[in-house]
Protein backbone atom coordinates (compact mmCIF):
# COMPACT_ATOMS: atom_id res chain seq x y z
CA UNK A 1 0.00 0.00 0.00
CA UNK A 2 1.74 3.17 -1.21
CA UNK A 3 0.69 5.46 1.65
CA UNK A 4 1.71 2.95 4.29
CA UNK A 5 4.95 2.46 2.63
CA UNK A 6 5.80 6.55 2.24
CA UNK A 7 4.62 6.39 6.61
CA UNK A 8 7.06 3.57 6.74
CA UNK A 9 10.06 5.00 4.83
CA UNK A 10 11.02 1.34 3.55
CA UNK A 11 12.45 0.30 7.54
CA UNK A 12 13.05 -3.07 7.44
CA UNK A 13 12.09 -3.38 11.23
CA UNK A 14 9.01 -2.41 13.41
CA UNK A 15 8.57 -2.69 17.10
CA UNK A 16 4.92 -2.61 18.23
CA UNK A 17 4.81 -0.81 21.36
CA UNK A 18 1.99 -1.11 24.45
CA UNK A 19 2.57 0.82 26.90
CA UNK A 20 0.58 1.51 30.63
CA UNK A 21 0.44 4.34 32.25
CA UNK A 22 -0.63 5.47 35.72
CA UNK A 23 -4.07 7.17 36.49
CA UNK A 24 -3.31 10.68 37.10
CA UNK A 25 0.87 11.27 36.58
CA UNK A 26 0.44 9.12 33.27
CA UNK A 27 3.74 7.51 34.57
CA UNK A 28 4.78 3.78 32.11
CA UNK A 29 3.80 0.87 34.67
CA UNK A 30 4.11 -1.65 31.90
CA UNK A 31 6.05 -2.13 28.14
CA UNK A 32 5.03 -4.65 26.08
CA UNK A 33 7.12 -4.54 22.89
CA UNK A 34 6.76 -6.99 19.43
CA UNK A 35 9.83 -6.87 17.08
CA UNK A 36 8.40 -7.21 13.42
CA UNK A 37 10.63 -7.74 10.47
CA UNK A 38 9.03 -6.73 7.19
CA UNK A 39 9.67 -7.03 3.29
CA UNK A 40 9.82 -4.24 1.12
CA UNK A 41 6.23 -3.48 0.31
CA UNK A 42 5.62 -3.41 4.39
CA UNK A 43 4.03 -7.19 4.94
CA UNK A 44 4.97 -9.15 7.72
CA UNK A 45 8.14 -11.68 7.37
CA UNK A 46 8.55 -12.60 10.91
CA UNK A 47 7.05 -11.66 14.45
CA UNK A 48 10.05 -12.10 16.92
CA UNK A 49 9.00 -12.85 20.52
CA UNK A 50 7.85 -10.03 22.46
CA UNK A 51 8.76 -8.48 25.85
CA UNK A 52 7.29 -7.31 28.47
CA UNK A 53 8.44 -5.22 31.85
CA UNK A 54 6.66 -3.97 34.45
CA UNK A 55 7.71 -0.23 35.17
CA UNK A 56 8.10 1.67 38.97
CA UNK A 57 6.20 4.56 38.98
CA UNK A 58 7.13 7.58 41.38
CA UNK A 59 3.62 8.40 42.18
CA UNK A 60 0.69 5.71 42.82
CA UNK A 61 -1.08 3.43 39.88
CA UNK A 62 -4.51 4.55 41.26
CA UNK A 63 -7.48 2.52 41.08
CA UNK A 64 -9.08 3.11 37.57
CA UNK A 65 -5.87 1.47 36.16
CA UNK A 66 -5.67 -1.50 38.10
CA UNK A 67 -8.35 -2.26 37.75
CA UNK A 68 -8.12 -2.18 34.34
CA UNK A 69 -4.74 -3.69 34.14
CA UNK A 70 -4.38 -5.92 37.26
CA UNK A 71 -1.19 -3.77 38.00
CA UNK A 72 -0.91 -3.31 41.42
CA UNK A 73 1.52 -0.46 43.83
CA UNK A 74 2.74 -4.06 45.07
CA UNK A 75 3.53 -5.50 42.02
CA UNK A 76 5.61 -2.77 41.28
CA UNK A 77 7.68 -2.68 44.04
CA UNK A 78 8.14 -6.61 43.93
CA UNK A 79 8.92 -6.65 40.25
CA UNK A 80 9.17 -3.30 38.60
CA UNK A 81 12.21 -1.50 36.97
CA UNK A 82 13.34 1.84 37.07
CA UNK A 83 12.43 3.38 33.66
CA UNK A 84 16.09 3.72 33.15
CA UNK A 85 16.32 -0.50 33.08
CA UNK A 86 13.12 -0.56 30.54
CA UNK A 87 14.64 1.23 28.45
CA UNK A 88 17.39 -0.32 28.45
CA UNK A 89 15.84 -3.46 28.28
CA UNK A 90 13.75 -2.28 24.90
CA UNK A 91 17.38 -1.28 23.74
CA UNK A 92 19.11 -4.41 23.81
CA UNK A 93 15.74 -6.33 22.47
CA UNK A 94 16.04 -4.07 19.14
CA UNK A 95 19.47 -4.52 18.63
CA UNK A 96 20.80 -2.73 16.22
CA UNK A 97 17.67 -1.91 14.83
CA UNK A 98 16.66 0.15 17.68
CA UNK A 99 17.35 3.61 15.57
CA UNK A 100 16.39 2.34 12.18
CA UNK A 101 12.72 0.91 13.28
CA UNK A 102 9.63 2.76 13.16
CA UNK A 103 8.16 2.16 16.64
CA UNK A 104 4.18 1.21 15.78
CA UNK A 105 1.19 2.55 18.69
CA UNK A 106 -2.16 2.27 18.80
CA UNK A 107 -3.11 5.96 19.25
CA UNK A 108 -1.28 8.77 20.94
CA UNK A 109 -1.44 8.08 24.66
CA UNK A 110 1.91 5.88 24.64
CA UNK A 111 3.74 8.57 23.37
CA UNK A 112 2.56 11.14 26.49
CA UNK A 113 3.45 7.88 28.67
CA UNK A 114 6.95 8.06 27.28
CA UNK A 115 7.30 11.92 27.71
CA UNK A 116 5.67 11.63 31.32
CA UNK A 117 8.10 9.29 32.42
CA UNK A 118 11.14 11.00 30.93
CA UNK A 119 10.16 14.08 33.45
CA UNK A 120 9.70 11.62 36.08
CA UNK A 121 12.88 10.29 35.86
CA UNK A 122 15.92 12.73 34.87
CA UNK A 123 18.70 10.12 34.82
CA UNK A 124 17.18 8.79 31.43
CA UNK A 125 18.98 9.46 27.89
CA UNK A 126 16.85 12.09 26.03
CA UNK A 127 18.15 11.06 22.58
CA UNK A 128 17.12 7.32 23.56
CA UNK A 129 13.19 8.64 24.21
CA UNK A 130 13.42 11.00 21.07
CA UNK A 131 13.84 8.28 19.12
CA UNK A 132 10.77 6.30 20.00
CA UNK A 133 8.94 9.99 19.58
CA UNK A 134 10.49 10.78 16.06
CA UNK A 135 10.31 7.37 14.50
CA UNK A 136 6.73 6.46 16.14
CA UNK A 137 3.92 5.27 14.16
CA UNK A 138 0.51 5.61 14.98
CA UNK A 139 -1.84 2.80 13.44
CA UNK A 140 -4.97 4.02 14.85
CA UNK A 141 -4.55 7.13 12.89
CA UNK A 142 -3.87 5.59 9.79
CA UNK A 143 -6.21 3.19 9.67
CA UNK A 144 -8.80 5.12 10.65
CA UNK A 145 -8.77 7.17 7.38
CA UNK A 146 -10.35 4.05 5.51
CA UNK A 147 -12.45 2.48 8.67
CA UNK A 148 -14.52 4.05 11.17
CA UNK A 149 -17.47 2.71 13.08
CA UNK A 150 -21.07 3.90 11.56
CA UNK A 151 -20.52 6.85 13.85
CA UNK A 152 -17.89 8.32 11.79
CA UNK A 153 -15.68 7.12 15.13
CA UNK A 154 -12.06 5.72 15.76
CA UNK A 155 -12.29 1.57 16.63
CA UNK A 156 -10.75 0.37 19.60
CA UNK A 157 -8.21 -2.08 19.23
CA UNK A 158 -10.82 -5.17 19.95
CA UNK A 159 -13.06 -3.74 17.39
CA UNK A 160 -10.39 -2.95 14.46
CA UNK A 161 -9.76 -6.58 14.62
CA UNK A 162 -13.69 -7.90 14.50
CA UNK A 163 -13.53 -5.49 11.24
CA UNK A 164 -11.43 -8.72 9.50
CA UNK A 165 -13.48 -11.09 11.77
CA UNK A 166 -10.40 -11.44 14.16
CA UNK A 167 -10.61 -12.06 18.30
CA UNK A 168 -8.39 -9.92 20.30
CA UNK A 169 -5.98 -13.02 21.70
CA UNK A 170 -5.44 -12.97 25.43
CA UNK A 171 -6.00 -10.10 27.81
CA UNK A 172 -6.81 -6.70 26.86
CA UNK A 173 -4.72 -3.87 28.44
CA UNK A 174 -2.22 -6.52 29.07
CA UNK A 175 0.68 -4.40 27.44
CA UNK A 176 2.25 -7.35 25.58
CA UNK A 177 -1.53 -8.89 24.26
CA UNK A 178 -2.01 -5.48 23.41
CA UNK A 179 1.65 -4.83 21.28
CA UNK A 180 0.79 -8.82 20.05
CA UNK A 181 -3.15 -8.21 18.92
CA UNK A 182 -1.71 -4.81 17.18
CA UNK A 183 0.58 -6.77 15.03
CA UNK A 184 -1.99 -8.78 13.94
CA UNK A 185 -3.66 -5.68 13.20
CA UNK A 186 -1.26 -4.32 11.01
CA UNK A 187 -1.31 -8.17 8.84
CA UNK A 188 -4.73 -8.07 8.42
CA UNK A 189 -5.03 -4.57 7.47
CA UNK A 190 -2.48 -5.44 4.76
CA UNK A 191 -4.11 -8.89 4.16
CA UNK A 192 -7.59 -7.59 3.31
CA UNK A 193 -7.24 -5.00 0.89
CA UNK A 194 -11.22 -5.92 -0.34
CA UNK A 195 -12.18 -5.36 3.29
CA UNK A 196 -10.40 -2.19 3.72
CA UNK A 197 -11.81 -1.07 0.22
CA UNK A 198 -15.64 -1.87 1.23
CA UNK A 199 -14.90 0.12 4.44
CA UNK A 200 -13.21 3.18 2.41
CA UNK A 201 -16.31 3.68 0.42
CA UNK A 202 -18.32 3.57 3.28
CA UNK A 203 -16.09 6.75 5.28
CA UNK A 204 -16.13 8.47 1.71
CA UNK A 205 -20.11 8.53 1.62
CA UNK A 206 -20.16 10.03 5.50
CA UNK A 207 -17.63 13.04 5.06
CA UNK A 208 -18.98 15.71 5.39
CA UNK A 209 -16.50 18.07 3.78
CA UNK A 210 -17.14 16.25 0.07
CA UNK A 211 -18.78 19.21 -2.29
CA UNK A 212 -22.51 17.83 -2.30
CA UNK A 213 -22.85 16.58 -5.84
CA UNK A 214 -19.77 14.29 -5.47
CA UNK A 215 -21.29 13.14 -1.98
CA UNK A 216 -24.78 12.38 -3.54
CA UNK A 217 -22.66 10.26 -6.82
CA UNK A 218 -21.05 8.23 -4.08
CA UNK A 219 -24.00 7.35 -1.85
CA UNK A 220 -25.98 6.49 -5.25
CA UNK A 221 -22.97 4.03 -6.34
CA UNK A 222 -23.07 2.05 -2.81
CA UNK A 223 -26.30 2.22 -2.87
CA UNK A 224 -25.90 -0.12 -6.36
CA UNK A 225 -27.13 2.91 -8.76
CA UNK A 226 -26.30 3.28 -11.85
CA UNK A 227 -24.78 6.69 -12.56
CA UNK A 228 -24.82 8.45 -15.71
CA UNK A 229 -22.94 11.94 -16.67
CA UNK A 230 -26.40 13.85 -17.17
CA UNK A 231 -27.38 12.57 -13.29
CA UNK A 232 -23.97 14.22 -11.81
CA UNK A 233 -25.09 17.28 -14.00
CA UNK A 234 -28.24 17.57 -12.35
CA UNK A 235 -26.83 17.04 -8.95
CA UNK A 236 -24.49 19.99 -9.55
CA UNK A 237 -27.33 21.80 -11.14
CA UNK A 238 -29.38 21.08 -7.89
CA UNK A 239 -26.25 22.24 -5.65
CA UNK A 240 -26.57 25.67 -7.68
CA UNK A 241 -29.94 26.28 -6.82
């Protein structure tokens, strides 16, 4: 797909990033990271095994989020690294290919997690966090300019995937079933290009911002109408009116 592959910039590597963040500081908690490698035209050649870290926080994890994670203050004190160590950790995961991936989200909170923690914890090299910020990738975004719900609205992960009759696998807002589920994602967004198609048309027909003659020729074509030159000229005759 030639706008994913101008996004992608021909990397050979992608690391799908979860991350969790705490209720009100928006501190990480959790990484879960899946190291892609990928062919030229951006398919998937082989899903590495993932990691995943649990991540001290210097203020609390607060109730909304543990409950909706399972993370617990105790958990992190038992078995959390300093945000320093995840890094780190992420670092040595990606290799060599930690500056020449694109680092793949699910929407924009993960990247205010990131920044969060890097003012939470000063010791931290900024150039190392940059790079996750400069080379992320935000696959909610993109694919939400060919599929949106009949509201017009961004899917949530679970829903993306029932889009190309997939489960979510495991446990939601566990950050490793979460980097996992958005690999598989990515495959069947480039799997499916009839699905993605059928679902285009469909956000075409709803915007709004289409001139009202080319939005009336659309919703006549999905609507299995035949449409001729001298029924666009009336529709920009009746848009003249």
């Amino acid at each position: 797909m030639k706008a994913l592959n101008k996004h992608l910039n021909n990397v050979k590597t992608l690391c799908f990033l979860d991350l969790e963040g705490t209720q009100f500081s928006h501190e990480m908690i959790a990484i879960g990271a899946v190291k892609v490698s990928v062919r030229k035209d951006g398919s998937v050649k082989k899903i590495h095994r993932g990691i995943y870290t649990l991540v001290k926080a210097k203020n609390r994890v607060g109730k909304v989020v543990t409950d909706l994670t399972g993370i617990t203050d105790n958990d992190l004190r038992k078995n959390g690294v300093p945000f320093r160590v995840a890094l780190e950790n992420l670092k040595k995961y990606m290799g060599r290919d930690f500056t020449k991936s694109k680092y793949v989200t699910f929407g924009s909170h993960d990247l205010r997690i990131i920044a969060q923690s890097l003012a939470y914890n000063l010791d931290v090299k900024k150039e190392d966090v940059q790079i996750l910020i400069k080379h992320n990738f935000d696959l909610s975004e993109f694919a939400s300019n060919y599929i949106k719900d009949e509201n017009n609205n961004t899917y949530s992960l679970a829903n993306f995937l029932k889009v190309f009759h997939l489960d979510f696998k495991g446990t939601q807002h566990n950050a490793l079933a979460d980097a996992l589920n958005l690999v598989y994602l990515y495959d069947a967004f480039l799997k499916n290009k009839e699905i993605v198609k059928d679902e285009y048309m469909k956000v075409l027909a709803k915007m709004r911002h289409l001139p009202e003659p080319i939005h009336n020729i659309l919703t006549d074509l999905l609507n299995n109408k035949t449409v001729t030159l001298d029924e666009f000229e009336h529709y920009v005759d009746e848009s003249l009116k």
